[in-house]
C-alpha atoms as a PDB file:
ATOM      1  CA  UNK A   1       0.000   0.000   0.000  1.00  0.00           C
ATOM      2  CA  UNK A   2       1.081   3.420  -0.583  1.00  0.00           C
ATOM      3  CA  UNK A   3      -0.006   6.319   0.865  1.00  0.00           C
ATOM      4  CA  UNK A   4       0.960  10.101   0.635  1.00  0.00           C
ATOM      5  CA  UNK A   5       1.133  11.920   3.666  1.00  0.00           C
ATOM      6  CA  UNK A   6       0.372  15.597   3.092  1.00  0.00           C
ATOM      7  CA  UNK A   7      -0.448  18.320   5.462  1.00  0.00           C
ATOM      8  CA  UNK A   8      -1.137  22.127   6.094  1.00  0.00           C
ATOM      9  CA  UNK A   9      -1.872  23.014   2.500  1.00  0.00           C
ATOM     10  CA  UNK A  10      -3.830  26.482   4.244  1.00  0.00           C
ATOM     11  CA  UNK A  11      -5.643  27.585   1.346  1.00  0.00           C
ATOM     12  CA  UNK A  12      -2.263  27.552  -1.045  1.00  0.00           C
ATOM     13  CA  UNK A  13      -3.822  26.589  -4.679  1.00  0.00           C
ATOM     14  CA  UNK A  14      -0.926  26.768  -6.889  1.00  0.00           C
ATOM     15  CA  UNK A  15       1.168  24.413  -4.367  1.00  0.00           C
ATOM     16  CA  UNK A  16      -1.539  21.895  -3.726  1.00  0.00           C
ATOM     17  CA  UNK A  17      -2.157  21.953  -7.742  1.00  0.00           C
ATOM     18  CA  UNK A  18       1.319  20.944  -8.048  1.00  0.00           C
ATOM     19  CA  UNK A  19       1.939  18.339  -5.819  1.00  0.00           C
ATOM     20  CA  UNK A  20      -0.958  16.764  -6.671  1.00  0.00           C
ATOM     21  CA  UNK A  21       0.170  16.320 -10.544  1.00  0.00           C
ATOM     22  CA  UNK A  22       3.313  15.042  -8.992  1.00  0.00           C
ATOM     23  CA  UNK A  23       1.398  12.872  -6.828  1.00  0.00           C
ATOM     24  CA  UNK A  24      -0.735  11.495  -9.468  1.00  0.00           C
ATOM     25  CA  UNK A  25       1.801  10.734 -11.752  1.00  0.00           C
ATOM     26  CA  UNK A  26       3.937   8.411  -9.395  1.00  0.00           C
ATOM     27  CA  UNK A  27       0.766   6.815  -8.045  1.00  0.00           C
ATOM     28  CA  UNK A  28      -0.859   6.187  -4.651  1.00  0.00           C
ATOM     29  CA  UNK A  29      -3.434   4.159  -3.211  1.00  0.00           C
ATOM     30  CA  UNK A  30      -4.568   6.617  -0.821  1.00  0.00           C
ATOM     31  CA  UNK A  31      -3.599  10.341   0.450  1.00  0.00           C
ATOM     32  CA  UNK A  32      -3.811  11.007   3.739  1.00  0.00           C
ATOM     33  CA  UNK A  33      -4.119  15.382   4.640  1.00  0.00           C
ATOM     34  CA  UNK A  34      -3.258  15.610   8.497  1.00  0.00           C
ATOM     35  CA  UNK A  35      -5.157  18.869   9.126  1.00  0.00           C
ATOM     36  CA  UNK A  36      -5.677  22.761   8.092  1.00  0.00           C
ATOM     37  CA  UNK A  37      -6.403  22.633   4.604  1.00  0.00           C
ATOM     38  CA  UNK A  38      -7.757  25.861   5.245  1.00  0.00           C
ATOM     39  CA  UNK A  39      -6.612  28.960   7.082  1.00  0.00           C
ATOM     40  CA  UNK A  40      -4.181  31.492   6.135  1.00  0.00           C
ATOM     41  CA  UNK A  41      -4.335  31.184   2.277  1.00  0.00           C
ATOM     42  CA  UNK A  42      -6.618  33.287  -0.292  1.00  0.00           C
ATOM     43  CA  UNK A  43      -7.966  29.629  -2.000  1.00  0.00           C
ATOM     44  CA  UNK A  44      -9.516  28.077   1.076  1.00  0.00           C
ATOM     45  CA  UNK A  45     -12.986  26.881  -0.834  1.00  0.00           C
ATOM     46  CA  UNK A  46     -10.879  25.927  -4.027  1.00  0.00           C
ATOM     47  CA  UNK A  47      -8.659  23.969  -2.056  1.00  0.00           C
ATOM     48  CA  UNK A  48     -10.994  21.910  -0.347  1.00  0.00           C
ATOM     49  CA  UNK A  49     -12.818  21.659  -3.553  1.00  0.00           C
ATOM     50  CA  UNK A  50     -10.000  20.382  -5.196  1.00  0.00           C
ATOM     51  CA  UNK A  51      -9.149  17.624  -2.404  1.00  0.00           C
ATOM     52  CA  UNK A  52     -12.938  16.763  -2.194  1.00  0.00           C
ATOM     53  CA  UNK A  53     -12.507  15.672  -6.181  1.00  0.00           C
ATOM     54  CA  UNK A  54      -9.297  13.871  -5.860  1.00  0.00           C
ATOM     55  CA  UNK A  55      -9.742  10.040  -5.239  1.00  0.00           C
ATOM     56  CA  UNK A  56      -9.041   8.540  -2.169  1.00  0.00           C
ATOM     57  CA  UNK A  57      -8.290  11.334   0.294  1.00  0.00           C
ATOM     58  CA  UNK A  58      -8.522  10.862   3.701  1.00  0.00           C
ATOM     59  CA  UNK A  59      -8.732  13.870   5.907  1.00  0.00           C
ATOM     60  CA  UNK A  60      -7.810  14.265  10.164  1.00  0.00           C
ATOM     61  CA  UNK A  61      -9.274  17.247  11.416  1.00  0.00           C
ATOM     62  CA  UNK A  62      -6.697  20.437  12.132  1.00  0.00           C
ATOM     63  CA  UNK A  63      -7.735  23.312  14.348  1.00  0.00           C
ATOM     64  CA  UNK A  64      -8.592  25.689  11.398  1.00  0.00           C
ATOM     65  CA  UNK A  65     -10.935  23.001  10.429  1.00  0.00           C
ATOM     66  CA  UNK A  66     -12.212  22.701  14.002  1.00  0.00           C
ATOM     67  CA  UNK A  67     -12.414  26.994  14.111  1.00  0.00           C
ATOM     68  CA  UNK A  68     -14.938  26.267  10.938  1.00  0.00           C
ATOM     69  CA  UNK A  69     -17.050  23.809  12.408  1.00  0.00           C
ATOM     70  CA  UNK A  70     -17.156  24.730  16.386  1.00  0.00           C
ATOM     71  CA  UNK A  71     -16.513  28.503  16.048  1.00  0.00           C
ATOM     72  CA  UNK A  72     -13.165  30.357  17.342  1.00  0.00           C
ATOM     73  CA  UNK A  73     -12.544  29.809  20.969  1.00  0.00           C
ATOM     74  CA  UNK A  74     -14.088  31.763  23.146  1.00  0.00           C
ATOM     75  CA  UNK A  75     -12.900  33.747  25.368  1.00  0.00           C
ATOM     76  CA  UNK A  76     -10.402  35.138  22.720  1.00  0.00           C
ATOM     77  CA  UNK A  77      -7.191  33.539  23.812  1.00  0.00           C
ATOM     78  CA  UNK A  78      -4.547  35.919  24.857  1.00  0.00           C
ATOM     79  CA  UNK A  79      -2.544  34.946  21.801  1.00  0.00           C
ATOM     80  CA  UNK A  80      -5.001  35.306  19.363  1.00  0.00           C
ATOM     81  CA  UNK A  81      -5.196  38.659  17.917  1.00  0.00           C
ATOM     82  CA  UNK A  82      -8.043  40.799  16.864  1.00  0.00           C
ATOM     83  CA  UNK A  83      -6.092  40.555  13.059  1.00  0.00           C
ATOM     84  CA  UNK A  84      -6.649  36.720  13.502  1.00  0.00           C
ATOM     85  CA  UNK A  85      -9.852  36.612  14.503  1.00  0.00           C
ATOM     86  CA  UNK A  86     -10.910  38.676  10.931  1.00  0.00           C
ATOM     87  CA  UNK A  87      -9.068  36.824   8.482  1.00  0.00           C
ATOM     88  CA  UNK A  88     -10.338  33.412  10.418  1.00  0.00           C
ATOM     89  CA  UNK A  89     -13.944  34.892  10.083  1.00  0.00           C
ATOM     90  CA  UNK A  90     -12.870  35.736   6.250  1.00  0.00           C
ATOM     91  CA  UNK A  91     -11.999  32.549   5.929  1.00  0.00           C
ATOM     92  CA  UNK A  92     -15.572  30.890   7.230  1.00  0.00           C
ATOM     93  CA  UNK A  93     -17.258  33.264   4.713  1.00  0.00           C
ATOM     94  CA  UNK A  94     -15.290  31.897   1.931  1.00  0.00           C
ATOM     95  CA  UNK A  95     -16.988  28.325   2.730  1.00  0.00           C
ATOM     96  CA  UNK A  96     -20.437  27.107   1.524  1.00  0.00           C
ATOM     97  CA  UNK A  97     -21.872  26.722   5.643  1.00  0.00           C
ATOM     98  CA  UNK A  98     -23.095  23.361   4.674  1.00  0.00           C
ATOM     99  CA  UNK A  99     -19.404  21.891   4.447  1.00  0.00           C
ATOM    100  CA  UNK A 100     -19.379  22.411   8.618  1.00  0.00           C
ATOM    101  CA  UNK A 101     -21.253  18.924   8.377  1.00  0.00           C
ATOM    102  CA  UNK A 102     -19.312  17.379   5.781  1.00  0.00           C
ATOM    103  CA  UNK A 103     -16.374  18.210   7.919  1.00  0.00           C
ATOM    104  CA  UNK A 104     -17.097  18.021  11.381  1.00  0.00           C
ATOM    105  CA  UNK A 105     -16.779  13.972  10.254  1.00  0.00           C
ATOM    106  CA  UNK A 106     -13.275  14.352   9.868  1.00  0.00           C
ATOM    107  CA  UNK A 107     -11.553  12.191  13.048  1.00  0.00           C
ATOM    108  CA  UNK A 108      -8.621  13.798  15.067  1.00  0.00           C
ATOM    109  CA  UNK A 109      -6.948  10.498  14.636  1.00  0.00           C
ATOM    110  CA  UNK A 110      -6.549   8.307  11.692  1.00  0.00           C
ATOM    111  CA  UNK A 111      -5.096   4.776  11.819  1.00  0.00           C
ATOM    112  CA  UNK A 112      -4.464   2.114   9.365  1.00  0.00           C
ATOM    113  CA  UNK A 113      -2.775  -1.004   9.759  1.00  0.00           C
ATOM    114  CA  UNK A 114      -0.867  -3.702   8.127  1.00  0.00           C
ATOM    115  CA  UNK A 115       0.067  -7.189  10.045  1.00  0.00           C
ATOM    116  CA  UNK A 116       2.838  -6.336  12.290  1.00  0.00           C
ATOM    117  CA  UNK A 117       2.883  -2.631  10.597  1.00  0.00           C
ATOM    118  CA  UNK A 118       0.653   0.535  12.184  1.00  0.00           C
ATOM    119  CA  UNK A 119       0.210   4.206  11.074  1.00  0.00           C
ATOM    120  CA  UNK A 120      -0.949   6.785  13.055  1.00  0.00           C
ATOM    121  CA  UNK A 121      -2.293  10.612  11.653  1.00  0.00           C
ATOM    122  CA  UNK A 122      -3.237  13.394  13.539  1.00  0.00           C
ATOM    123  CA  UNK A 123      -2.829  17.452  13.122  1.00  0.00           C
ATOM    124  CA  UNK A 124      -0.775  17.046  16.503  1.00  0.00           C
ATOM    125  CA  UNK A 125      -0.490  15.796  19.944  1.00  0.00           C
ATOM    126  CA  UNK A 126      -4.046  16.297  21.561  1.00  0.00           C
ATOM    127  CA  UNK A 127      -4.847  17.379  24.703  1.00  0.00           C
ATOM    128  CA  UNK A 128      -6.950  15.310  27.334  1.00  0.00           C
ATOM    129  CA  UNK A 129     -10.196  16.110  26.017  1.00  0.00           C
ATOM    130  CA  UNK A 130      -9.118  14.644  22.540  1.00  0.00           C
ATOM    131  CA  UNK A 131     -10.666  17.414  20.558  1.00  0.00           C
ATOM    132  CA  UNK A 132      -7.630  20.270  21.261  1.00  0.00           C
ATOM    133  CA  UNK A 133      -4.070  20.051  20.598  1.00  0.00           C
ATOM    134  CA  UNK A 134      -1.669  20.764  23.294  1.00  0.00           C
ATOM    135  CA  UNK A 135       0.851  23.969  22.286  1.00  0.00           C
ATOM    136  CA  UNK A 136       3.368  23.145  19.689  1.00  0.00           C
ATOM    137  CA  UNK A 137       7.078  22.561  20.851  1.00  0.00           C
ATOM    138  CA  UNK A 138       9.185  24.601  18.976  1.00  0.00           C
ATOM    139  CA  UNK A 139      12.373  22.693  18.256  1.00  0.00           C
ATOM    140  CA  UNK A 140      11.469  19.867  20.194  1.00  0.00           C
ATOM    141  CA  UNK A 141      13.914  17.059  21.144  1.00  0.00           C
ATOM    142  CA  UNK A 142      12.955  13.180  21.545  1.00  0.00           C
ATOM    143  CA  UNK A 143      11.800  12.958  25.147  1.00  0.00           C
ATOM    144  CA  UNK A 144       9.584  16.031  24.194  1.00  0.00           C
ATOM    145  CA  UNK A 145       8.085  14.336  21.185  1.00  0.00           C
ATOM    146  CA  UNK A 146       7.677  11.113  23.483  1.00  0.00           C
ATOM    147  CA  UNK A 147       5.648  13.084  26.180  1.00  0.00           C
ATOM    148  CA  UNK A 148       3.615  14.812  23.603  1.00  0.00           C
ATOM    149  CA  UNK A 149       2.144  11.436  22.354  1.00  0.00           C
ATOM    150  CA  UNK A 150       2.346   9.245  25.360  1.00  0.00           C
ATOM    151  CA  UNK A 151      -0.914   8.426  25.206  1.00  0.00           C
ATOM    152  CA  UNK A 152      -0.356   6.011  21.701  1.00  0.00           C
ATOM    153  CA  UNK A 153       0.521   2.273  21.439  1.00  0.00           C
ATOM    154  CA  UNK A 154       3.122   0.996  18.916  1.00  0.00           C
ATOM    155  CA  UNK A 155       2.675   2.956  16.079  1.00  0.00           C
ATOM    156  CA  UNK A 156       4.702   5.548  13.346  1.00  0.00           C
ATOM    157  CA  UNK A 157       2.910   8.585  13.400  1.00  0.00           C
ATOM    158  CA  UNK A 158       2.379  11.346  10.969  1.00  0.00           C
ATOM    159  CA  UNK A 159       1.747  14.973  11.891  1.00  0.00           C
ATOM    160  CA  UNK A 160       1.929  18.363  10.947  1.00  0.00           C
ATOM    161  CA  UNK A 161       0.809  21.542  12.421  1.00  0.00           C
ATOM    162  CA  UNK A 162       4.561  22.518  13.455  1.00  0.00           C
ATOM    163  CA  UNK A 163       5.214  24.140  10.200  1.00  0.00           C
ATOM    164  CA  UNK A 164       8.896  22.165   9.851  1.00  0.00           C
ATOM    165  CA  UNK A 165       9.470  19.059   8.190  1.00  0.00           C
ATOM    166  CA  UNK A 166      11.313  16.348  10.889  1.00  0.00           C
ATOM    167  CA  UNK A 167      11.626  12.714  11.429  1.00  0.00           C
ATOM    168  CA  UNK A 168      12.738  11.332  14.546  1.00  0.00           C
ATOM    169  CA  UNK A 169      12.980   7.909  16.916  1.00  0.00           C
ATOM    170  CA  UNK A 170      12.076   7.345  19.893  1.00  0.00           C
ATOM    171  CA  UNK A 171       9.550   5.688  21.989  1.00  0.00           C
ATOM    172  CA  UNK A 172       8.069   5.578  18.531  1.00  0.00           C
ATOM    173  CA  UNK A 173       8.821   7.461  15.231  1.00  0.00           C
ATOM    174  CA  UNK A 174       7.702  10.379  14.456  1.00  0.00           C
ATOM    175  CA  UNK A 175       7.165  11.917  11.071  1.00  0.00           C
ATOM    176  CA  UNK A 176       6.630  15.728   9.768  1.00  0.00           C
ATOM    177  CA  UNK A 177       6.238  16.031   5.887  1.00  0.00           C
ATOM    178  CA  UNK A 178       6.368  19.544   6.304  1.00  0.00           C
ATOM    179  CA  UNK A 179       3.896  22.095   5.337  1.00  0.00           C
ATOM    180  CA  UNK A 180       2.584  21.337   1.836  1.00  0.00           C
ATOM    181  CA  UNK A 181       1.368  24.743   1.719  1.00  0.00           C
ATOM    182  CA  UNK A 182       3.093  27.317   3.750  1.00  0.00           C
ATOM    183  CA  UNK A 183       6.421  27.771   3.451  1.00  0.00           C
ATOM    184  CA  UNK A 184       9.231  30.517   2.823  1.00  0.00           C
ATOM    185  CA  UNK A 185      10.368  28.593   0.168  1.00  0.00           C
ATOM    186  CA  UNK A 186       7.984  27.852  -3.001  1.00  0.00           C
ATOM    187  CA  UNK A 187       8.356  24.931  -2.458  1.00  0.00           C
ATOM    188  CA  UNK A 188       5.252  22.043  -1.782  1.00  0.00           C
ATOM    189  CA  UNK A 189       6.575  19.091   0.506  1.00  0.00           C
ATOM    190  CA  UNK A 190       5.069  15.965   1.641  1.00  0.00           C
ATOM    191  CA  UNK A 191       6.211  12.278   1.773  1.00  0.00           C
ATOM    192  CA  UNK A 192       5.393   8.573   0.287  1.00  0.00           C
ATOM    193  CA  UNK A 193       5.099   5.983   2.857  1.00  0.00           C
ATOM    194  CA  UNK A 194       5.216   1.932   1.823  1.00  0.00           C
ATOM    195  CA  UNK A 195       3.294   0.168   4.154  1.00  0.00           C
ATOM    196  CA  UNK A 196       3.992  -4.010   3.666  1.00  0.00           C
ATOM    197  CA  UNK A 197       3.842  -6.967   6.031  1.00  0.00           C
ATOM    198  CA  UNK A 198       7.794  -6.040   5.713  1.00  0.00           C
ATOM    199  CA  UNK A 199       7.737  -3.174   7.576  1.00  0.00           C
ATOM    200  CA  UNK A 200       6.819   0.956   6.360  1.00  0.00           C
ATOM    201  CA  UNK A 201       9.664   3.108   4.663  1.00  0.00           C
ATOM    202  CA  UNK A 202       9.133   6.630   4.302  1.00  0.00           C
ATOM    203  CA  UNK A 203      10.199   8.769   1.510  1.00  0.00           C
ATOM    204  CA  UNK A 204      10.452  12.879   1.516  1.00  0.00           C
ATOM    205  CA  UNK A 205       9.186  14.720  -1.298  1.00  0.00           C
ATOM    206  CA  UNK A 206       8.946  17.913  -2.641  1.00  0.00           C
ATOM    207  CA  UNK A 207       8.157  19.761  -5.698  1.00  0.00           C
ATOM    208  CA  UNK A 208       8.469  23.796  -6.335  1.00  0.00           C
ATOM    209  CA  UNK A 209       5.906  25.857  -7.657  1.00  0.00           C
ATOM    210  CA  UNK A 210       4.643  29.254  -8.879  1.00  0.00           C
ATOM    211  CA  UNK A 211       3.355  31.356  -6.142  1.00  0.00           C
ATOM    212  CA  UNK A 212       3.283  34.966  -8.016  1.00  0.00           C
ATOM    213  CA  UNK A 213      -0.874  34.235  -8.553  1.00  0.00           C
ATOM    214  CA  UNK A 214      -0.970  33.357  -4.605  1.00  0.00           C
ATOM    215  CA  UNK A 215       0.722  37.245  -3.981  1.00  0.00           C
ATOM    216  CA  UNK A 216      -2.195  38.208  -6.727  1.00  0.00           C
ATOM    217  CA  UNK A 217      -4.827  36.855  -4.557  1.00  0.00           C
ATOM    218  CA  UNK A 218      -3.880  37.671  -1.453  1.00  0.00           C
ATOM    219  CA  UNK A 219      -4.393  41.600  -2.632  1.00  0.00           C
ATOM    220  CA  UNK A 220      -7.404  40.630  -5.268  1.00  0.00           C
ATOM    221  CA  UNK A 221      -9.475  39.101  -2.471  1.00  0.00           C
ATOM    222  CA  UNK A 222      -8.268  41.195   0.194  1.00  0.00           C
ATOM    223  CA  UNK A 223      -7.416  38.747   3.098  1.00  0.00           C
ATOM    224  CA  UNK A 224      -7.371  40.252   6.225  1.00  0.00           C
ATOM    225  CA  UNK A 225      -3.761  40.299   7.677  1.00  0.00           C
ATOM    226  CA  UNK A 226      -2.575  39.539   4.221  1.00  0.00           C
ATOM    227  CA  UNK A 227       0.602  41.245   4.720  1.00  0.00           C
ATOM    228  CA  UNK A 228       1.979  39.937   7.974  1.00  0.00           C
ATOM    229  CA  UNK A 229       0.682  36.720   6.366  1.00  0.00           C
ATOM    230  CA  UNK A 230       2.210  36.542   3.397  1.00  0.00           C
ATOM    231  CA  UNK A 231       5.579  37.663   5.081  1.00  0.00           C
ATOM    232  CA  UNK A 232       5.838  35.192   7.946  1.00  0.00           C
ATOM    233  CA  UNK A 233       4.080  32.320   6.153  1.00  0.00           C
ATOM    234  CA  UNK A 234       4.707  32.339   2.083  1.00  0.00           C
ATOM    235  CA  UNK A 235       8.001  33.856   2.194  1.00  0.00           C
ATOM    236  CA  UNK A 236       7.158  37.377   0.722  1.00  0.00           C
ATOM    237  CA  UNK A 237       9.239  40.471   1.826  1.00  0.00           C
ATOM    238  CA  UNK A 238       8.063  43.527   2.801  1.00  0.00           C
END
């Protein structure tokens, strides 16, 4: 079996259009996206559009997802800003309100499993209540990556959310494509994994593309907080 691991594509068209040609053309039996297809990105209905019509995509809910279908937290956490709060709200208005039921189906955890051989997806280490994801650890080392997930059996698991791609043992392995969709770097990146009675190997992929339409849209469709977006996320200088 072999599945594609993507993740964070927020709302980037011209990457996810790219990596899925690449994707196509060396084959897959399924695609699994690990959270926030939407979310900081001017193409958030076209993307999920697009992944909707592609064959066998699996999705694991992220927490832009979860902002669509259960509303933004509230009170406003301390490090949300008012900035985010309008381009999350933008973002909500971009998508038909009937996809909240469509998505709120999407599981925080995905598993499938070969004899001897078990996967795990999620956005990112959840919390207790198993529908929140503890605070990302920036530059984490293995014991932090083993306390994050303590809660899993045996398992390889695949995660985004932390924008960096990383793959490190532990306890168990655990595997960051990298963000598909937001990056400095024009650059789309996800991996290939092999999953046999023989084991799983994982392979890291990438593929560049085009973003001068994404700058386009970004000022065409004026997205709130485009520019500190587009600078912190998608690479663009000031």
């Amino acid at each position: 079996m072999r599945i594609i691991v993507i993740t964070d594509v927020h709302a980037n068209l011209p990457a996810l259009q790219a990596a899925l040609k690449a994707i196509r053309e060396g084959g897959y039996d399924i695609i699994v996206h690990t959270g926030d297809a939407i979310g900081l990105g001017p193409y958030p209905a076209e993307c999920l559009e697009l992944l909707f019509n592609t064959p066998n995509v699996r999705f694991v809910m992220g927490n832009h997802e979860s902002y669509f279908v259960n509303g933004l937290p509230k009170p406003q956490p301390s490090l949300m800003s008012d900035g985010e709060v309008r381009h999350h709200l933008w973002t909500h208005a971009q998508l038909e309100p009937g996809l909240k039921t469509r998505i709120a189906q999407w599981a925080y955890s995905l598993s499938i499993e070969n004899p001897g051989t078990k996967a795990t997806f999620m956005h990112y280490a959840l919390d207790a209540s198993g529908q929140d994801f503890v605070r990302i650890i920036r530059h984490p080392v293995i014991t932090d990556m083993d306390s994050a997930f303590s809660s899993l059996g045996p398992t390889v698991v695949f995660y985004g959310h932390d924008h960096r791609p990383s793959d490190m043992q532990g306890r168990l392995r655990y595997v960051n494509p990298g963000p598909l969709g937001c990056s400095r770097e024009a650059v789309a990146t996800y991996c290939s994994v092999d999953l046999s009675q023989r084991g799983l190997t994982v392979e890291h992929l990438s593929i560049p593309y085009d973003r001068t339409g994404l700058y386009q849209a970004f000022e065409q469709r004026s997205v709130p907080e485009r520019q500190f977006i587009q600078q912190a996320f998608f690479g663009r200088d000031a």
